[in-house]
Protein backbone atom coordinates (compact mmCIF):
# COMPACT_ATOMS: atom_id res chain seq x y z
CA UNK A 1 -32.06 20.99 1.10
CA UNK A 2 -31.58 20.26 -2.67
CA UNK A 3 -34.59 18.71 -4.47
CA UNK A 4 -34.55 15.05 -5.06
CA UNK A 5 -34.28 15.22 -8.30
CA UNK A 6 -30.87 17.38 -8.27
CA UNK A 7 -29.31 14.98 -5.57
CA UNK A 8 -30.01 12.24 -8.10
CA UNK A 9 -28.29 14.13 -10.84
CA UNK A 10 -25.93 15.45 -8.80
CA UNK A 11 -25.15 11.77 -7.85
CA UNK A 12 -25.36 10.33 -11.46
CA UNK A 13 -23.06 12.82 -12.49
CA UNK A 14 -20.24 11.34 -10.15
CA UNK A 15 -20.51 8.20 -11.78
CA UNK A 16 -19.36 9.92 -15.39
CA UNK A 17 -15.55 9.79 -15.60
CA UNK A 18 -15.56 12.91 -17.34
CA UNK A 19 -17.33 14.36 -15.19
CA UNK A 20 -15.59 13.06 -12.41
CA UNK A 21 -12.17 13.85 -13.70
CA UNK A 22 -12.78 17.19 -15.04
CA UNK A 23 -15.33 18.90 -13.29
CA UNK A 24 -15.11 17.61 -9.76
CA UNK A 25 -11.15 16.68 -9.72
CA UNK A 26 -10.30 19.01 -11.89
CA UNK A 27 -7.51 20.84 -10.13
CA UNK A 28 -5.55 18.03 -8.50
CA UNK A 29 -5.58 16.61 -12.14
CA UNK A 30 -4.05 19.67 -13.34
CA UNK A 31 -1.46 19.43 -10.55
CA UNK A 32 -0.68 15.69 -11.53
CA UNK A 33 -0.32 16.67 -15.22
CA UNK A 34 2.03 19.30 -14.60
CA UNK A 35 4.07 17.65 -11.90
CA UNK A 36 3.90 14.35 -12.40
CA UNK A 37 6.34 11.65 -11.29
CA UNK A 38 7.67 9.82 -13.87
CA UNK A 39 7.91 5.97 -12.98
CA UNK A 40 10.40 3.81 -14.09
CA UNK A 41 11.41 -0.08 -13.24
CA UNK A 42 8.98 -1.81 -10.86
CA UNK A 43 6.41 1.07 -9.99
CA UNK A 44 6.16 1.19 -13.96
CA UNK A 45 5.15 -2.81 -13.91
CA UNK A 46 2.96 -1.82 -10.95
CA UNK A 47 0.96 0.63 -13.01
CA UNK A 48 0.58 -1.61 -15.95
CA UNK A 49 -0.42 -4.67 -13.83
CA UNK A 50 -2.55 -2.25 -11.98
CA UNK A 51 -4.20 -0.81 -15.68
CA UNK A 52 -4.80 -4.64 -16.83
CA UNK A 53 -6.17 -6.26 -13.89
CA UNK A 54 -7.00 -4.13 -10.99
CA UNK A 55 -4.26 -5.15 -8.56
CA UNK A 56 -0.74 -5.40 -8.79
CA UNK A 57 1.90 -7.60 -6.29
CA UNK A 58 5.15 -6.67 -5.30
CA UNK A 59 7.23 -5.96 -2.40
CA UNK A 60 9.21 -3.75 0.07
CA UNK A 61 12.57 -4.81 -0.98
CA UNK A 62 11.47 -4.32 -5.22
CA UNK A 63 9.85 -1.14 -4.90
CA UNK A 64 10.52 0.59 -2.03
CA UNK A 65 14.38 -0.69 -1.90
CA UNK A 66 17.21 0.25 0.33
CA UNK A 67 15.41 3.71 1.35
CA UNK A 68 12.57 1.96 2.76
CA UNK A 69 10.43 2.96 6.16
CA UNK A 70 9.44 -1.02 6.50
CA UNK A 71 11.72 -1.73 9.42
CA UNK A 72 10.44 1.73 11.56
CA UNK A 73 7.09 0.34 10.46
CA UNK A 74 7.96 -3.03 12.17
CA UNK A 75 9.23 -1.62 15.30
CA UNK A 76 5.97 0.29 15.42
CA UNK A 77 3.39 -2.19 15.40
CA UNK A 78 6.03 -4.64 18.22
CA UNK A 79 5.14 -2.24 20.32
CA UNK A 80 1.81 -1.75 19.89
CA UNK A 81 1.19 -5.18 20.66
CA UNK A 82 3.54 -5.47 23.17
CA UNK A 83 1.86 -2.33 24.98
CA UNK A 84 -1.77 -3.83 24.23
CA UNK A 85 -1.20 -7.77 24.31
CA UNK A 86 -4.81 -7.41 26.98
CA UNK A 87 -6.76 -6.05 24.07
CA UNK A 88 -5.35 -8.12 21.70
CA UNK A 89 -6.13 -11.41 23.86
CA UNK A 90 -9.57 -9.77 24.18
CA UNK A 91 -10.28 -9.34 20.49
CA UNK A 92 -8.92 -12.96 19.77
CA UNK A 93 -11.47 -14.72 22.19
CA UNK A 94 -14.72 -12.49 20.52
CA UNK A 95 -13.28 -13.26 16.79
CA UNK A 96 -15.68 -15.79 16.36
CA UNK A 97 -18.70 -13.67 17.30
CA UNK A 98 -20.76 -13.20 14.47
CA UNK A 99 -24.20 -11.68 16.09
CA UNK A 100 -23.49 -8.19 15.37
CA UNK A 101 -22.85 -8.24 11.44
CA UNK A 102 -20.85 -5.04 10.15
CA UNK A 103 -18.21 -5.04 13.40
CA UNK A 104 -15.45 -7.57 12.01
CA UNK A 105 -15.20 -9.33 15.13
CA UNK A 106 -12.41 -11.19 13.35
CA UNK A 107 -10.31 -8.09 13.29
CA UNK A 108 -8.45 -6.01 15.47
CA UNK A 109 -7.68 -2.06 14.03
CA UNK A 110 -4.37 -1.50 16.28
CA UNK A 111 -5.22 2.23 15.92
CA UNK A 112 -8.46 2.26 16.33
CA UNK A 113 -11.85 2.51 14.41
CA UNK A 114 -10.97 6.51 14.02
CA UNK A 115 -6.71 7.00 13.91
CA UNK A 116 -5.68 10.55 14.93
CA UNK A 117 -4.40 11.48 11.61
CA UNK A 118 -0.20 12.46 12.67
CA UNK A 119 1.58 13.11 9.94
CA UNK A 120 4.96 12.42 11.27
CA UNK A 121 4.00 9.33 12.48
CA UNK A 122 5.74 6.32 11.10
CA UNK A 123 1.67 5.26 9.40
CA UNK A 124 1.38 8.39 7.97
CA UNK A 125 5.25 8.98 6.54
CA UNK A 126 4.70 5.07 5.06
CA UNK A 127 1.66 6.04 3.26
CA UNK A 128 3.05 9.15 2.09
CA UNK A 129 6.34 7.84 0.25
CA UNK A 130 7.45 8.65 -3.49
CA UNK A 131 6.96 5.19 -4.47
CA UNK A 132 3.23 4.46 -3.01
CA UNK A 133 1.97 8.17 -3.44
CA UNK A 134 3.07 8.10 -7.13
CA UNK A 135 1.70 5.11 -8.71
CA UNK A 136 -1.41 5.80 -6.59
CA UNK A 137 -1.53 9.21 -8.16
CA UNK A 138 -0.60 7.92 -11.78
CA UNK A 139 -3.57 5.46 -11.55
CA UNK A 140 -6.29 7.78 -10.80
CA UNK A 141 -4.70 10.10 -13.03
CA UNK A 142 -4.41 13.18 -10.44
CA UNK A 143 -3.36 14.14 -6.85
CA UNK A 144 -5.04 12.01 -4.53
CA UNK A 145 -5.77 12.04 -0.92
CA UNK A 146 -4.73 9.89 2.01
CA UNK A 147 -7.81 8.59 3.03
CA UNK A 148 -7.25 6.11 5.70
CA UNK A 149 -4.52 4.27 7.55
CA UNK A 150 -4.18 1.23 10.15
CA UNK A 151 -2.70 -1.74 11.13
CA UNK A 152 -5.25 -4.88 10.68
CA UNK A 153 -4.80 -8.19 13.17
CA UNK A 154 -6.60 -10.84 11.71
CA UNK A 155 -7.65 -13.55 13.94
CA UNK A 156 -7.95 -16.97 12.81
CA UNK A 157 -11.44 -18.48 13.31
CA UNK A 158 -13.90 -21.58 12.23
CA UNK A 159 -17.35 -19.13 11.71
CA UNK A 160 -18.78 -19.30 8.50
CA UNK A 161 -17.17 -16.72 5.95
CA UNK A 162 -19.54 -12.82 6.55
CA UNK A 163 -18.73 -9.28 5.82
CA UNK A 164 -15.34 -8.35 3.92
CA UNK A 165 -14.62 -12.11 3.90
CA UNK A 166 -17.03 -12.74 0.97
CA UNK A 167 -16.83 -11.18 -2.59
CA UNK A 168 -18.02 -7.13 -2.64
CA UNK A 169 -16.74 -3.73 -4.13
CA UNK A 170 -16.02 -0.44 -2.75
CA UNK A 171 -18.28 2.08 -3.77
CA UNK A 172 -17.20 5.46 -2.49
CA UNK A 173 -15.29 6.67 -5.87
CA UNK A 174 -14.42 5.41 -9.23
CA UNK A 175 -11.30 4.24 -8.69
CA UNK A 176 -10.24 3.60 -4.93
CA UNK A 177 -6.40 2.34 -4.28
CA UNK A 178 -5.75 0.16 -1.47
CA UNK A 179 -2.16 -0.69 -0.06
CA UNK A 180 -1.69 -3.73 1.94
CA UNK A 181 1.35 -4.56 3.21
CA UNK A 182 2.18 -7.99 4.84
CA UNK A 183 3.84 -8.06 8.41
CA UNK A 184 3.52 -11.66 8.68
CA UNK A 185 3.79 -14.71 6.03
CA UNK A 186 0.49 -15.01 4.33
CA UNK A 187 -0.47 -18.50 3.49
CA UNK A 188 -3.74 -19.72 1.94
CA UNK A 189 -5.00 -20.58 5.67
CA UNK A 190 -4.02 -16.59 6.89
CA UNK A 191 -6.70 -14.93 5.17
CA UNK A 192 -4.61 -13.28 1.72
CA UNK A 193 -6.33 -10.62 -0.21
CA UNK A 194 -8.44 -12.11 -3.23
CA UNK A 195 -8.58 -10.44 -6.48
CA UNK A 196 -11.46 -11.14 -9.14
CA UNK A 197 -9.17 -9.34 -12.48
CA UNK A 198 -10.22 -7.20 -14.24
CA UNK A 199 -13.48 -6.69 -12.64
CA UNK A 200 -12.21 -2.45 -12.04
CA UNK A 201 -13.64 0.24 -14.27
CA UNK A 202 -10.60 -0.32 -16.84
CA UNK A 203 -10.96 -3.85 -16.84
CA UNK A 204 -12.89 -6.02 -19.41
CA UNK A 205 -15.63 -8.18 -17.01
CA UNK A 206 -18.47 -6.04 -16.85
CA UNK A 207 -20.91 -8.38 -15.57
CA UNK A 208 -21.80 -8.32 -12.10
CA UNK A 209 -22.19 -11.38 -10.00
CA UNK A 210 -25.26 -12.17 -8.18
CA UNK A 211 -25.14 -11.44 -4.78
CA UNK A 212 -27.34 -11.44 -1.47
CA UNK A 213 -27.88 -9.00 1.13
CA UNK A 214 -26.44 -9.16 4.23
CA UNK A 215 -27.48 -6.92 6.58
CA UNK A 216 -28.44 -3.82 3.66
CA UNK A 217 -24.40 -4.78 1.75
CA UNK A 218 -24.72 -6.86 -1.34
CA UNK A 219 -21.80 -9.95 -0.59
CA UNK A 220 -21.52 -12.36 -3.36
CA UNK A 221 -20.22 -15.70 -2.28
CA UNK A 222 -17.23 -18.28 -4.46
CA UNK A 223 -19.62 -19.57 -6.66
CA UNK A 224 -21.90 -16.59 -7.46
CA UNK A 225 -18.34 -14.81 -8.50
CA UNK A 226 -16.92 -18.20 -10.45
CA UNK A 227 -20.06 -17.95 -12.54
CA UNK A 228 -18.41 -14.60 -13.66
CA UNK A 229 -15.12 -14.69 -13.10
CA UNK A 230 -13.70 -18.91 -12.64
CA UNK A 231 -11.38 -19.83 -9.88
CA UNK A 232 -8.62 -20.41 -11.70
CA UNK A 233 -8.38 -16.58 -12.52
CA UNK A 234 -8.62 -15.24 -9.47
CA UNK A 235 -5.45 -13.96 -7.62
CA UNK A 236 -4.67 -14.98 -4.28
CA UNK A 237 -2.41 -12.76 -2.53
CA UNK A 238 -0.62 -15.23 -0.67
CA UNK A 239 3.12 -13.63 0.03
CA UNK A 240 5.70 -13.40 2.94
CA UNK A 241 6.25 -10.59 5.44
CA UNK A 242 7.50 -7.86 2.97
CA UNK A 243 4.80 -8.52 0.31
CA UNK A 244 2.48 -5.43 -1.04
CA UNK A 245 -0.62 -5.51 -2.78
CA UNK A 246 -1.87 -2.73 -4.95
CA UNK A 247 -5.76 -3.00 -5.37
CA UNK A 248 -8.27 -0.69 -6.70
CA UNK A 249 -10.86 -2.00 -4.68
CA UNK A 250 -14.06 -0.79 -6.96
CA UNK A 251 -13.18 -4.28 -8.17
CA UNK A 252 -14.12 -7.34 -6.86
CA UNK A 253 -12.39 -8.38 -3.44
CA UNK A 254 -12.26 -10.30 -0.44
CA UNK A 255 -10.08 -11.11 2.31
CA UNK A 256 -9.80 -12.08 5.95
CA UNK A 257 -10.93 -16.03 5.99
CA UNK A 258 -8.25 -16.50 8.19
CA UNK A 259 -8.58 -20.71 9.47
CA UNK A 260 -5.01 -22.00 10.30
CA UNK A 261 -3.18 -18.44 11.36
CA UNK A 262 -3.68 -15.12 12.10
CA UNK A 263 -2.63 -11.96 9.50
CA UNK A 264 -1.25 -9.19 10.04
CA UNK A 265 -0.47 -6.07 8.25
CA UNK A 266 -0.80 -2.45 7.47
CA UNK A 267 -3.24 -0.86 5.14
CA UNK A 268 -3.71 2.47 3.49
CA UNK A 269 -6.37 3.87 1.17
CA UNK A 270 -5.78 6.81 -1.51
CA UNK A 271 -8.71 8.28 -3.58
CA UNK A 272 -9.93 11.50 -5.69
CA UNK A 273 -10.94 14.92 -3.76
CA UNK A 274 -14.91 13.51 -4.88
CA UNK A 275 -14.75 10.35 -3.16
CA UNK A 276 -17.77 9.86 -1.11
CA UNK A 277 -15.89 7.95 1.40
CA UNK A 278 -16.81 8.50 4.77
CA UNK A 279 -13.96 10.59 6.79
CA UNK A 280 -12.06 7.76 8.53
CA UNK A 281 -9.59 10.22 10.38
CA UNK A 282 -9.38 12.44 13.11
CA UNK A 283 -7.74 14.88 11.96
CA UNK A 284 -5.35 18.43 13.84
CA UNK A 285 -6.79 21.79 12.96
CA UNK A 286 -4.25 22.61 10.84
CA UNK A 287 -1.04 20.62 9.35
CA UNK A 288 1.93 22.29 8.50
CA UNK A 289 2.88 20.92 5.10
CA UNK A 290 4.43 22.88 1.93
CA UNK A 291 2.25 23.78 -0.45
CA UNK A 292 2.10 22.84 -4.08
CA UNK A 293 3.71 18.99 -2.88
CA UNK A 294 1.41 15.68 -4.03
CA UNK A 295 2.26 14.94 0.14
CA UNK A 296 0.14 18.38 1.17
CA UNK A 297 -2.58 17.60 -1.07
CA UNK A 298 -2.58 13.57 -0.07
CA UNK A 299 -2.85 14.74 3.68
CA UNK A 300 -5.74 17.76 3.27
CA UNK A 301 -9.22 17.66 4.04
């Protein structure tokens, strides 16, 4: 076991972006440089919003366009919850328990806590098109990996607002990118994703709220973050079925306070090789994918 003092170092030196880029991610930001996509029309406005503020909005129809997996994606998830309408019911009558802090009563993962990681299934082959995989990879800056997929069910509830639903950050790299897309209308009483700009590495707010522990996660409630970032700032990412949200999520978020109707949509997560993240997946032995393709390196180990 390496001394303390190393894993500290060893730690700090994660937290360098030089570092980071060049010594741990060094290869997959090679691969990026020499191969990059270039984008053009709305993933170009994506990046840019993404650079200023830490999220960016837009949709299937103005990025993804005519080619677009969204309606094999819908028929998907009808019949998950037509096969599983019990466990849905289920989940929907424990949303409001709130004694065991760090479950998310309040939502359902339609493939579980763990997906099987199939990479021709319509979750993986939505995560891993042109348009999402490249202005993911143009915003870290290199080849990143798939991290995580699902399908989250909110449920609409009246408990007091715990866990993702108050203000935190991701922690697990420098710069983590979160897709959510919207399968239902999102109103202000669904839940949207919440957005504190330019709170991300690039951004300009570099004071941190304060916060309180819950459980051993620091959660910073409305006005803790208004005292850093005011109300009128923050972007609420209210948007009908269609809508996708960009979010590098090592900025300050929340979501999920769902009062008036349930959410629902599907979610993917893309970081560096060095991300700390804990391995969400479980995964084939092997994966037959071509080599030297920004796909093979989003879907390896």
């Amino acid at each position: 076991m390496l001394p303390k003092a190393i894993r500290r170092l060893t730690r700090a030196s994660r937290k360098n972006e030089i570092a980071w880029r060049y010594g741990y991610n060094l290869g997959p930001t090679l691969s990026h440089h020499l191969h990059r996509a270039r984008l053009a029309g709305e993933a170009s406005r994506v990046l840019a919003d993404l650079n200023r503020d830490g999220i960016a909005v837009t949709s299937v129809d103005a990025l993804l366009g005519g080619s677009s997996l969204f309606p094999d994606l819908l028929g998907a998830v009808g019949s998950i919850q037509r096969e599983r309408a019990d466990d849905i019911a289920r989940a929907r009558a424990n949303a409001v328990d709130d004694s065991a802090i760090g479950q998310k009563t309040f939502l359902m993962e339609y493939l579980g806590r763990n997906p099987v990681l199939e990479p021709d299934s319509i979750f993986a082959r939505f995560a891993l098109q042109a348009p999402l995989l490249d202005v993911a990879n143009a915003y870290l800056g290199m080849y990143t990996r798939m991290r995580y997929y699902n399908v989250w069910h909110t449920f609409a509830s009246t408990g007091k607002a715990r866990e993702s639903q108050l203000w935190h950050r991701d922690r697990e790299d420098l710069f983590i990118m979160k897709v959510f897309v919207y399968l239902s209308d999102v109103t202000p009483g669904a839940g949207p994703f919440t957005y504190a700009p330019r709170t991300h590495r690039r951004g300009v707010v570099r004071r941190d709220p304060e916060f309180f522990l819950e459980g051993k996660v620091k959660r910073t409630d409305d006005d803790q973050m208004s005292a850093v970032v005011p109300r009128e700032r923050w972007i609420t990412g209210t948007g009908v079925k269609g809508t996708i949200i960009f979010a590098d999520t090592n900025g300050y978020h929340k979501g999920g306070l769902a009062r008036e109707t349930d959410r629902l949509m599907y979610t993917c997560m893309y970081t560096s090789q060095a991300s700390e993240s804990e391995e969400f997946f479980v995964r084939p032995e092997t994966i037959a994918v071509r080599g030297g393709d920004p796909r093979a390196f989003a879907l390896s180990r």
